[in-house]
PDB file of N, CA and C in Angstrom:
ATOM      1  N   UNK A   1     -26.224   9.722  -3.147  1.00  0.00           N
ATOM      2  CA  UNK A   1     -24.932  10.399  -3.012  1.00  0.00           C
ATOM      3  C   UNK A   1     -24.218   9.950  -1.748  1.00  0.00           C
ATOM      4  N   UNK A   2     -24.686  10.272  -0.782  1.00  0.00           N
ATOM      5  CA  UNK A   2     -24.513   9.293   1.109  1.00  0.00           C
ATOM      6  C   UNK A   2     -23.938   7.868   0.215  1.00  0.00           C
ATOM      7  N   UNK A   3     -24.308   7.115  -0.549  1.00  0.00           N
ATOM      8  CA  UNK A   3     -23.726   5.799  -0.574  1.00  0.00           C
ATOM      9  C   UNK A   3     -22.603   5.575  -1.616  1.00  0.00           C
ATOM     10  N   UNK A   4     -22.653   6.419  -2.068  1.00  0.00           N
ATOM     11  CA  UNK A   4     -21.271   6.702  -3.099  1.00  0.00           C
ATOM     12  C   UNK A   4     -20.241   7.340  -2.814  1.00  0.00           C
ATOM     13  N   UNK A   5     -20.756   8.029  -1.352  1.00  0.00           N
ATOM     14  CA  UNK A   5     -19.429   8.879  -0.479  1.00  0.00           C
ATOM     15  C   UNK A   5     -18.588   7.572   0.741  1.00  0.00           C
ATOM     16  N   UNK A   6     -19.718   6.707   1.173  1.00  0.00           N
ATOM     17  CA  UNK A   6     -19.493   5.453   1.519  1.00  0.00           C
ATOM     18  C   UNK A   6     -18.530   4.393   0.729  1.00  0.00           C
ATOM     19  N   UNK A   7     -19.223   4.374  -0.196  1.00  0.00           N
ATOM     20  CA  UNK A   7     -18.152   3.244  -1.403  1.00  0.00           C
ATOM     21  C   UNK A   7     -17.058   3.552  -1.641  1.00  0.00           C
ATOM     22  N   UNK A   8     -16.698   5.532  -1.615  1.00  0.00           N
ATOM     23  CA  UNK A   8     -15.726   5.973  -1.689  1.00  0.00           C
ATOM     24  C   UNK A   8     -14.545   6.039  -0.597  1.00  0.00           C
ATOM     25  N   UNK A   9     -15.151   6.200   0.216  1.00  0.00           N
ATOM     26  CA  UNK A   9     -14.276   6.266   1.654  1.00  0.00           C
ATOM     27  C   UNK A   9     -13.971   4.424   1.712  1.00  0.00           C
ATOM     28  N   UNK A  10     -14.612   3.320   1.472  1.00  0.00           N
ATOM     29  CA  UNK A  10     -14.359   2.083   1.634  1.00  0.00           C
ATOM     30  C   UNK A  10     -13.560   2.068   0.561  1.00  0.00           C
ATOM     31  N   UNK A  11     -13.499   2.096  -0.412  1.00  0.00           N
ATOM     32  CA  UNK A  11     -12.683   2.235  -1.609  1.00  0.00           C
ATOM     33  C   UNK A  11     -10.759   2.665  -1.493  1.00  0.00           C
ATOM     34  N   UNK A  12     -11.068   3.568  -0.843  1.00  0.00           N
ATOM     35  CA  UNK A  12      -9.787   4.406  -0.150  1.00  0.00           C
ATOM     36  C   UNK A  12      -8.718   3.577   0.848  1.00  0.00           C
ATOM     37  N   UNK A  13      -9.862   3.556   1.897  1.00  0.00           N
ATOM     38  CA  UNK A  13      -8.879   2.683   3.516  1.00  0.00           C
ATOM     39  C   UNK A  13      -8.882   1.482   2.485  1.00  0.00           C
ATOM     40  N   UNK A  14      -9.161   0.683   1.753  1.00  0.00           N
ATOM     41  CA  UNK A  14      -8.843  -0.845   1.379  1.00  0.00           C
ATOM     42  C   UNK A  14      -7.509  -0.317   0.259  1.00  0.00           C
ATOM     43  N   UNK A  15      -7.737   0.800  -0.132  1.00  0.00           N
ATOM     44  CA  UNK A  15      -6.283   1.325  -1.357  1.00  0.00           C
ATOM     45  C   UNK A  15      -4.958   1.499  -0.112  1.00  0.00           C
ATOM     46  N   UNK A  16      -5.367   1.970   1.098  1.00  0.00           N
ATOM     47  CA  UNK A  16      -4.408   2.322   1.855  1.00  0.00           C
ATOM     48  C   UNK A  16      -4.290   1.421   2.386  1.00  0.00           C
ATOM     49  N   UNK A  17      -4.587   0.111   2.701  1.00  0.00           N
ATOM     50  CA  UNK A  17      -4.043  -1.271   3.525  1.00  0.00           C
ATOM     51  C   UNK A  17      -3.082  -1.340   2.298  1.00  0.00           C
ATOM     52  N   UNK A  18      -3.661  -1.746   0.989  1.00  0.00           N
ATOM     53  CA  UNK A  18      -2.957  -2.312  -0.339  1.00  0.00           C
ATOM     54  C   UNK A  18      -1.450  -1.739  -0.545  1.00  0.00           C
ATOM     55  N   UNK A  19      -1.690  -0.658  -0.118  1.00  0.00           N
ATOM     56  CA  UNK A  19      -0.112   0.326   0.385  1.00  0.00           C
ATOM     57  C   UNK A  19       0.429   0.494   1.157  1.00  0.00           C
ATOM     58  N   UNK A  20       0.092   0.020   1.849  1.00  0.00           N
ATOM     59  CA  UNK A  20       0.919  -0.459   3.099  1.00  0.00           C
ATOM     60  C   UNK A  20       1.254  -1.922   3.392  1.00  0.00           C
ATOM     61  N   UNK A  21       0.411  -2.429   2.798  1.00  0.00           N
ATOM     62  CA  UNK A  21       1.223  -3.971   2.374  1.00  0.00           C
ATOM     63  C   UNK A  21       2.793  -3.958   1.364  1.00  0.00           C
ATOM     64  N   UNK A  22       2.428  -3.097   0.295  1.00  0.00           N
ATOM     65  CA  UNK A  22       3.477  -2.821  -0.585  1.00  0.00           C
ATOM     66  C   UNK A  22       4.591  -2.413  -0.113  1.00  0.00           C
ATOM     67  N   UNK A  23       4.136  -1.271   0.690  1.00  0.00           N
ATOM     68  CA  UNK A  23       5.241  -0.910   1.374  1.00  0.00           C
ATOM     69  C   UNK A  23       5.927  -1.968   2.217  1.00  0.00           C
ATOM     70  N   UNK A  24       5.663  -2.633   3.286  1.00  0.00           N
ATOM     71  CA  UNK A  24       6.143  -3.544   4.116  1.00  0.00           C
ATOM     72  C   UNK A  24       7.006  -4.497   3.357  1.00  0.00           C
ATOM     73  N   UNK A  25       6.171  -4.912   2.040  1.00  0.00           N
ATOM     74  CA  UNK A  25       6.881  -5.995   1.487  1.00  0.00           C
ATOM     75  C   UNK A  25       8.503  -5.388   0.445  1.00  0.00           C
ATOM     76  N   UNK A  26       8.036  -3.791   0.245  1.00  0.00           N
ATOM     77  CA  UNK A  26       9.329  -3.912  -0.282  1.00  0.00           C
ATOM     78  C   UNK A  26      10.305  -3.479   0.655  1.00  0.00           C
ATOM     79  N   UNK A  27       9.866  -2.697   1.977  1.00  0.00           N
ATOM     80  CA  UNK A  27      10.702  -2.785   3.185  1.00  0.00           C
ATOM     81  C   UNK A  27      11.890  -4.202   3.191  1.00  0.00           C
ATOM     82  N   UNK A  28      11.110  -5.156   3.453  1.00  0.00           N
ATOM     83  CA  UNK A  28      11.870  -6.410   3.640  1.00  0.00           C
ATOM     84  C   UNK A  28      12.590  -6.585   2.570  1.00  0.00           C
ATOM     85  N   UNK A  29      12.562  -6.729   1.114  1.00  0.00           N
ATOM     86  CA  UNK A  29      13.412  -6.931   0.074  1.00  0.00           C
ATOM     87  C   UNK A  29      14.455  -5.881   0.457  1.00  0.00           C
ATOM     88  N   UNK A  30      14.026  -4.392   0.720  1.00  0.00           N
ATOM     89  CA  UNK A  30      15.324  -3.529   0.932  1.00  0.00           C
ATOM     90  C   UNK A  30      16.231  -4.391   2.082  1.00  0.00           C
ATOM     91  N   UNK A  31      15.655  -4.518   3.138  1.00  0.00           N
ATOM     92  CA  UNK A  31      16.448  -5.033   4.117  1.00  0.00           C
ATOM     93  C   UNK A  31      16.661  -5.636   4.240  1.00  0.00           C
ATOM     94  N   UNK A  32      16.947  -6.824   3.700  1.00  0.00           N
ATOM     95  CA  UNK A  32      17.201  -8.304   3.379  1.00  0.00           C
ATOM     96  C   UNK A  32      18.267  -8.084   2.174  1.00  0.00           C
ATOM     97  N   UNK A  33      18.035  -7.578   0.680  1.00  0.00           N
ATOM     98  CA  UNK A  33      19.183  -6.759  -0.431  1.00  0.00           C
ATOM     99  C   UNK A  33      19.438  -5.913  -0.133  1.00  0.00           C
ATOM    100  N   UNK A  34      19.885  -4.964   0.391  1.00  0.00           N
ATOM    101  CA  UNK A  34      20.304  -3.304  -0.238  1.00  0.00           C
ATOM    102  C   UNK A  34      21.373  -3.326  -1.566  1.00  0.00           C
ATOM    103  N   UNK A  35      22.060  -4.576  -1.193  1.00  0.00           N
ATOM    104  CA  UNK A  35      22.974  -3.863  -2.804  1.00  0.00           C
ATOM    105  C   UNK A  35      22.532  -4.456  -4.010  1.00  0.00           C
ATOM    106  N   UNK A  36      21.072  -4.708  -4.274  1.00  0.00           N
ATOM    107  CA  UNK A  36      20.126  -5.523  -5.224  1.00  0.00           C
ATOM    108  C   UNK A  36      19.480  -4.428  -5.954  1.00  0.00           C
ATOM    109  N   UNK A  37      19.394  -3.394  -4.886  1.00  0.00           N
ATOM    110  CA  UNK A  37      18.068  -2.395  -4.980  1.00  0.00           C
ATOM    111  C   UNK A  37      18.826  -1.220  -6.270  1.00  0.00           C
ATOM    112  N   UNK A  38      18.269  -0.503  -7.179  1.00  0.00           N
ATOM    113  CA  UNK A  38      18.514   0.378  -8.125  1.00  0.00           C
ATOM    114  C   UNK A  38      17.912   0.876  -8.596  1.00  0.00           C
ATOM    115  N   UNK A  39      17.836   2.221  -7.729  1.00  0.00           N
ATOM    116  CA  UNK A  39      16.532   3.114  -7.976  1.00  0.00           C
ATOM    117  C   UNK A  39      16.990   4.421  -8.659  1.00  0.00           C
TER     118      UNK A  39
END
């Protein structure tokens, strides 16, 4: 259980880099287009 709470928590912070990459990258498309964007 200890190593599946491990895999889980590693599982997580690597989901939260992955989202915060996303984020950054669509940062720059916003700020680089804004009148592209249509949400």
């Amino acid at each position: 259980m200890f190593s599946l709470g491990n895999a889980l928590a590693r599982e997580l912070s690597s989901h939260e880099e992955h989202v915060a990459r996303e984020l950054s990258w669509l940062r720059k498309i916003l700020v680089r287009e804004p009148g592209a964007v249509v949400l």
